[in-house]
C-alpha atoms as a PDB file:
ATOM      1  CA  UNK A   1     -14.541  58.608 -44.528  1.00  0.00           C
ATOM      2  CA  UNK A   2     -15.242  56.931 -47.846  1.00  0.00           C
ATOM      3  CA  UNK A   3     -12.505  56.423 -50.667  1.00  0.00           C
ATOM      4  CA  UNK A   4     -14.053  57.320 -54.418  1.00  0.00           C
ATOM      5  CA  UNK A   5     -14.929  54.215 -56.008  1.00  0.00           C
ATOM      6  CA  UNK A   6     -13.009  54.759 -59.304  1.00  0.00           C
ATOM      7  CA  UNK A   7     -13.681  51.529 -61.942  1.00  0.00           C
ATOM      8  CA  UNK A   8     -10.924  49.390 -63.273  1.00  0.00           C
ATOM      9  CA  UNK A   9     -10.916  50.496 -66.683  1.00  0.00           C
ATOM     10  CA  UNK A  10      -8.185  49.619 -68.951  1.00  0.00           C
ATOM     11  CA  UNK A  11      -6.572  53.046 -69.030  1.00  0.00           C
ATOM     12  CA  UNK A  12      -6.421  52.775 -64.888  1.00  0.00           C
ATOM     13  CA  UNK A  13      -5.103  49.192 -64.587  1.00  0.00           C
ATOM     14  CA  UNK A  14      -2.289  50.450 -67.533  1.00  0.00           C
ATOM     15  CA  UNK A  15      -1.684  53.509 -64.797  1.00  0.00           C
ATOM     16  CA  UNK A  16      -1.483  51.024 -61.995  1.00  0.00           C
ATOM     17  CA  UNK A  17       0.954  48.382 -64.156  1.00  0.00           C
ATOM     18  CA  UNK A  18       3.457  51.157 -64.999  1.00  0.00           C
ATOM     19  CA  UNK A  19       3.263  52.976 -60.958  1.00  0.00           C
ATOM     20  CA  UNK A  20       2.202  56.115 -62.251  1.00  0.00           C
ATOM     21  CA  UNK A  21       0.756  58.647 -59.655  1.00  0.00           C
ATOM     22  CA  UNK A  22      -2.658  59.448 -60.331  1.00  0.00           C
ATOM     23  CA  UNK A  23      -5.402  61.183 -58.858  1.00  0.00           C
ATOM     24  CA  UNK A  24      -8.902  60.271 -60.135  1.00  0.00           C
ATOM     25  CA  UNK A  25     -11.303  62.867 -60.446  1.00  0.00           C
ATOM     26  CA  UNK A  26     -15.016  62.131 -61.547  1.00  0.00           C
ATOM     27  CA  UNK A  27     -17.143  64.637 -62.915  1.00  0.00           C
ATOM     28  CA  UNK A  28     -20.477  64.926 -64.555  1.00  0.00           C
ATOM     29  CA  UNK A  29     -20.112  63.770 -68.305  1.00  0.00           C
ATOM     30  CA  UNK A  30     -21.752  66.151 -70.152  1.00  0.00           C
ATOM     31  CA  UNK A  31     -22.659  65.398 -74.047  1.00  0.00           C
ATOM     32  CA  UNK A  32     -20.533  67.622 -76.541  1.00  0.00           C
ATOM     33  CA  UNK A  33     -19.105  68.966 -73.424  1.00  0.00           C
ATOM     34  CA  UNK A  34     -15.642  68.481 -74.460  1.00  0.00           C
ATOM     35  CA  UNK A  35     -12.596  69.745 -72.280  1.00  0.00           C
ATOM     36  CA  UNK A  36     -14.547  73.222 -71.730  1.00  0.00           C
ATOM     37  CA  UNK A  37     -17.182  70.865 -69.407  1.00  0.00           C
ATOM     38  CA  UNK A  38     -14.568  68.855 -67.968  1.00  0.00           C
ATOM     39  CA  UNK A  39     -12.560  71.708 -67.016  1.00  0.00           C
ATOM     40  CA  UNK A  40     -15.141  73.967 -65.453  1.00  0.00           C
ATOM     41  CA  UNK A  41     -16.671  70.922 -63.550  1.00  0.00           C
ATOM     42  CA  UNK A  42     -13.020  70.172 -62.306  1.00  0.00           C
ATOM     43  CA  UNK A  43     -12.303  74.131 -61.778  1.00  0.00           C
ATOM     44  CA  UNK A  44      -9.436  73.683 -63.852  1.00  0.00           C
ATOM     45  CA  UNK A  45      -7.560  75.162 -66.802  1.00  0.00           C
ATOM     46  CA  UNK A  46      -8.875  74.127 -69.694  1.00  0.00           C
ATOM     47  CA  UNK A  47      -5.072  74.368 -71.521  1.00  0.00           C
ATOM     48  CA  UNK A  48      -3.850  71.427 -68.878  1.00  0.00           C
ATOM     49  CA  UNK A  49      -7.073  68.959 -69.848  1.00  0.00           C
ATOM     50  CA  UNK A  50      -5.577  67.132 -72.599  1.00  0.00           C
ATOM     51  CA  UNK A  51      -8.026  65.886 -75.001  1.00  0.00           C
ATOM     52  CA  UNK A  52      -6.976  62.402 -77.407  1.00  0.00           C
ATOM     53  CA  UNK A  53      -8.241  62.688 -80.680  1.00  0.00           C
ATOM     54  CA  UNK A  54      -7.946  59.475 -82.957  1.00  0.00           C
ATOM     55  CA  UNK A  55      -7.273  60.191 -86.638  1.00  0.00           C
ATOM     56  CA  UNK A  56      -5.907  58.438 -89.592  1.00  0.00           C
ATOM     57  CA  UNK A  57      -3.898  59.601 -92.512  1.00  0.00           C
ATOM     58  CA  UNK A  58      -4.084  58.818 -96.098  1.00  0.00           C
ATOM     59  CA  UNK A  59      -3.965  55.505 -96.233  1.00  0.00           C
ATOM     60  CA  UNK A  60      -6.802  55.036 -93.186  1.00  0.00           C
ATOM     61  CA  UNK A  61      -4.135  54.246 -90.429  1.00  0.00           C
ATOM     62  CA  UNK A  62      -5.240  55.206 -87.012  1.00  0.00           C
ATOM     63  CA  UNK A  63      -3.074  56.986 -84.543  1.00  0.00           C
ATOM     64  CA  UNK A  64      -3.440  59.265 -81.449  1.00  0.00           C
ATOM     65  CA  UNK A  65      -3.026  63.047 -80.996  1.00  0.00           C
ATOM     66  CA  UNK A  66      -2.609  64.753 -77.577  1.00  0.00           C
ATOM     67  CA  UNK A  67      -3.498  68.123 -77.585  1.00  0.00           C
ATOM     68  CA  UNK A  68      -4.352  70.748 -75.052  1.00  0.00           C
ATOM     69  CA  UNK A  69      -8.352  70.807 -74.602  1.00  0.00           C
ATOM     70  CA  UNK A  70      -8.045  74.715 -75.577  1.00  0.00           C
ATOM     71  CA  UNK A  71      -6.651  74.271 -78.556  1.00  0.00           C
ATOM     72  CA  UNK A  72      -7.409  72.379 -81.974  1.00  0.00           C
ATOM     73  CA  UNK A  73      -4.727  70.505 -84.226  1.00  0.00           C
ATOM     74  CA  UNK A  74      -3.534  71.637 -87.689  1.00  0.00           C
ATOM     75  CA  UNK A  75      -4.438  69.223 -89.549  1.00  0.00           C
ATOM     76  CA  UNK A  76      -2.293  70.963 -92.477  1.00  0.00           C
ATOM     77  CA  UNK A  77       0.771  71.067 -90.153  1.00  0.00           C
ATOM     78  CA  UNK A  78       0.480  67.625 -88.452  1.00  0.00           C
ATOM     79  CA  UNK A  79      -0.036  65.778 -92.194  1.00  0.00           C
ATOM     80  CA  UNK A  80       3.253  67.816 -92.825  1.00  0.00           C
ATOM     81  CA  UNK A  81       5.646  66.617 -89.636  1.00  0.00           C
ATOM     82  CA  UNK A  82       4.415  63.038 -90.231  1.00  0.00           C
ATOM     83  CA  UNK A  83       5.235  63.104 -94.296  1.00  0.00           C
ATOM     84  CA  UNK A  84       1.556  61.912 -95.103  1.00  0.00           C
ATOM     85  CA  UNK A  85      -0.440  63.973 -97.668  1.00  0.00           C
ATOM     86  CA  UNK A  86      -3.720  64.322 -95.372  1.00  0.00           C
ATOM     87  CA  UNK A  87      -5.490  63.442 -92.021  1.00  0.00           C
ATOM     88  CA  UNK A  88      -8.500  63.314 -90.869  1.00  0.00           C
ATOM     89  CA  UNK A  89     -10.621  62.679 -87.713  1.00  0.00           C
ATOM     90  CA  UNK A  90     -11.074  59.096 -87.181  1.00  0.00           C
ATOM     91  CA  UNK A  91     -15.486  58.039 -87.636  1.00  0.00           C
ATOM     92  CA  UNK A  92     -16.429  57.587 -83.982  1.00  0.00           C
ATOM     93  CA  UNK A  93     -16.777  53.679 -84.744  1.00  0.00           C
ATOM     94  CA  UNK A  94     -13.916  53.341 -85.938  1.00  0.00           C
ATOM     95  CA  UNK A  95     -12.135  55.307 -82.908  1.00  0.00           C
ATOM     96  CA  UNK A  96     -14.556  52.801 -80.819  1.00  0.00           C
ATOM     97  CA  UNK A  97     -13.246  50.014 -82.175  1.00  0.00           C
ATOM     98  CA  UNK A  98      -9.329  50.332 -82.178  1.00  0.00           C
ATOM     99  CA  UNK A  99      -8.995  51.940 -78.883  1.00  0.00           C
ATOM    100  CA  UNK A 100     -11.623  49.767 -77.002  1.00  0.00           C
ATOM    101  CA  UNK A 101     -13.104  52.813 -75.804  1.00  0.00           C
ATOM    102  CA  UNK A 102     -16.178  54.911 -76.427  1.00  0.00           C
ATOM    103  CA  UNK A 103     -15.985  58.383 -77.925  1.00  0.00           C
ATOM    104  CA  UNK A 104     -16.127  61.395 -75.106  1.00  0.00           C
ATOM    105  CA  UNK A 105     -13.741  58.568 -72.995  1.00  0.00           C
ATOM    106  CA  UNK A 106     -11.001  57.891 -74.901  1.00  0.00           C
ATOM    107  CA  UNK A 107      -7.500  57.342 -73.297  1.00  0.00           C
ATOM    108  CA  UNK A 108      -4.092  56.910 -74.752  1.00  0.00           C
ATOM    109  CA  UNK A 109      -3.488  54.624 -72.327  1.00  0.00           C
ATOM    110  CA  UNK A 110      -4.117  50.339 -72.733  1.00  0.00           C
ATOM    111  CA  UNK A 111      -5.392  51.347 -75.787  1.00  0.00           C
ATOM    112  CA  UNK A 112      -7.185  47.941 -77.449  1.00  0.00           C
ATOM    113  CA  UNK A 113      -4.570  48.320 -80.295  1.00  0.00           C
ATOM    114  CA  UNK A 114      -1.373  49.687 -80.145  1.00  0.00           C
ATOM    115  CA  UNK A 115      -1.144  53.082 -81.709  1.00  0.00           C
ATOM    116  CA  UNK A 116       1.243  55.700 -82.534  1.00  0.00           C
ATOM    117  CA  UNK A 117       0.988  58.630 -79.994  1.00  0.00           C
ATOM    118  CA  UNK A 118       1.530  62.267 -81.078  1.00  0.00           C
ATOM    119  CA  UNK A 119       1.680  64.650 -78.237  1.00  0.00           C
ATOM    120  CA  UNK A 120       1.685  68.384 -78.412  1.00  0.00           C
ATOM    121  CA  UNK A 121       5.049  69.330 -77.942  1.00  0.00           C
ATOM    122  CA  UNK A 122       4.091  71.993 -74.995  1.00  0.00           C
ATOM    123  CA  UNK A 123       2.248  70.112 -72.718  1.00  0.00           C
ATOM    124  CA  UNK A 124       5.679  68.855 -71.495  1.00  0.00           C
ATOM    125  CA  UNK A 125       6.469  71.805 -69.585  1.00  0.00           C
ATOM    126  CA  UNK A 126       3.115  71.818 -67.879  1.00  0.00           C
ATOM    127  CA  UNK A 127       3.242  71.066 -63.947  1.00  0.00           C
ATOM    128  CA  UNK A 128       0.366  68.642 -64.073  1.00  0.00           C
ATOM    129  CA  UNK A 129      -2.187  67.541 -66.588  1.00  0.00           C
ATOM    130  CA  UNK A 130      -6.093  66.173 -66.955  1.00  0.00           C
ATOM    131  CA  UNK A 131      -6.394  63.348 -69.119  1.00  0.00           C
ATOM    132  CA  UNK A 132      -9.252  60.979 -69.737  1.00  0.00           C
ATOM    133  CA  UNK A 133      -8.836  57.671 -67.852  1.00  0.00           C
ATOM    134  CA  UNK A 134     -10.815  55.187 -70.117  1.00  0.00           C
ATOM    135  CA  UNK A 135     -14.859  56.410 -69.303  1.00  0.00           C
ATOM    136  CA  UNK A 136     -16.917  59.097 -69.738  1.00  0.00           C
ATOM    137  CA  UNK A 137     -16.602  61.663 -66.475  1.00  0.00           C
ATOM    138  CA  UNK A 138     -13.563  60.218 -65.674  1.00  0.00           C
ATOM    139  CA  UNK A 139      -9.948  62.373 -66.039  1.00  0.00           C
ATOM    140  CA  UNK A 140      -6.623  61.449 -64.610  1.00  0.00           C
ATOM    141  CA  UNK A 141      -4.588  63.776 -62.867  1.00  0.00           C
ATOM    142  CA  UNK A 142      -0.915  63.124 -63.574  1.00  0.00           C
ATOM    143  CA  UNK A 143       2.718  64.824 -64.652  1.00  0.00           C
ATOM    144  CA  UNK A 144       3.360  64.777 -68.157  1.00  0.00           C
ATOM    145  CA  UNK A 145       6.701  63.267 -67.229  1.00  0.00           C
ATOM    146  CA  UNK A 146       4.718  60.209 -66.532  1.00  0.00           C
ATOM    147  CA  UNK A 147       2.626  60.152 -70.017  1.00  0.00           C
ATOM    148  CA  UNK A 148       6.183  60.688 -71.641  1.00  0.00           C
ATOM    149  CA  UNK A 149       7.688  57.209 -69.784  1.00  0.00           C
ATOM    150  CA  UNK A 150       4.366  55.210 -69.659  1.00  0.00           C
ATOM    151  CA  UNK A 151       3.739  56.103 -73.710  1.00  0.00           C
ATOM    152  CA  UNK A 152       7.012  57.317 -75.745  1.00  0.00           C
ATOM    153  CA  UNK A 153       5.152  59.758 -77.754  1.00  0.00           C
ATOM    154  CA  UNK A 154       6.323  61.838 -80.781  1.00  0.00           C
ATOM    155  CA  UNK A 155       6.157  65.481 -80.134  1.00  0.00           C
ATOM    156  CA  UNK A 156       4.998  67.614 -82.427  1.00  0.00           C
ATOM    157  CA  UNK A 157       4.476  71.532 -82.665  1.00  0.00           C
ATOM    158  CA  UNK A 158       1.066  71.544 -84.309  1.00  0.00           C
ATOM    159  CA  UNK A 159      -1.124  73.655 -81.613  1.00  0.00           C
ATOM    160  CA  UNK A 160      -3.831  76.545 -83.230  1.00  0.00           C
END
């Protein structure tokens, strides 16, 4: 019986630091696949893959949005809760750069530089979520109890 060779990305040795449970599951990275390849691949719901988006506001500060892989962020409603007078999606070089990861493998976890989190207030209730762990293909199973401990986000209600 062979164990899946998972690498020791950042985002895994961060899980491993903190003892969170998590279950690695590879799948076949697919280009502009999003959370819709991810979750078919996985033969999951595509509402429990949680995608992180980098953005910035007005003044060109990053940060990181959680957000269910179904859904897309008001950018209208998020600017709002955080008192800022816009946001937009972070370049992908620039999301490169401050998370130490490449875009399509993004984690919110050991994170290059340390970033405000926003998480989508309803994924708390959720039994178990999909979340990348620091590579393309690669999502971590784990409870959103755990993301909540490990990174302290802000919850906010800004789901469409």
């Amino acid at each position: 019986m062979s164990k899946l060779k998972i690498s020791a990305t950042n985002a895994i040795r961060f899980l491993k630091q903190h003892k969170v449970t998590f279950v690695p599951h590879l799948y076949p990275y697919e280009e502009k696949g999003g959370t819709k390849a991810s979750a078919k691949a996985l033969n999951v719901d595509e509402f429990s893959v949680i995608k992180t988006l980098v953005m910035e506001d007005d003044e060109q500060h990053p940060f990181i949005i959680l957000m269910h892989g179904s859904c897309e962020v008001s950018l209208k409603h998020l600017a709002r809760q955080l008192k800022v007078k816009q946001i937009t999606p972070c370049n992908p070089d620039k999301a490169d750069r401050v998370t130490g990861y490449q875009t399509g493998g993004i984690s919110p976890f050991g994170t290059r530089q340390s970033l405000p989190i926003y998480m989508e207030a309803s994924i708390e209730p959720l039994g178990k979520i999909w979340i990348n762990g620091g590579k393309r293909g690669l999502l971590v199973e784990i409870s959103p109890a755990d993301l909540i401990r490990t990174l302290q986000p802000v919850k906010v209600s800004v789901a469409i």
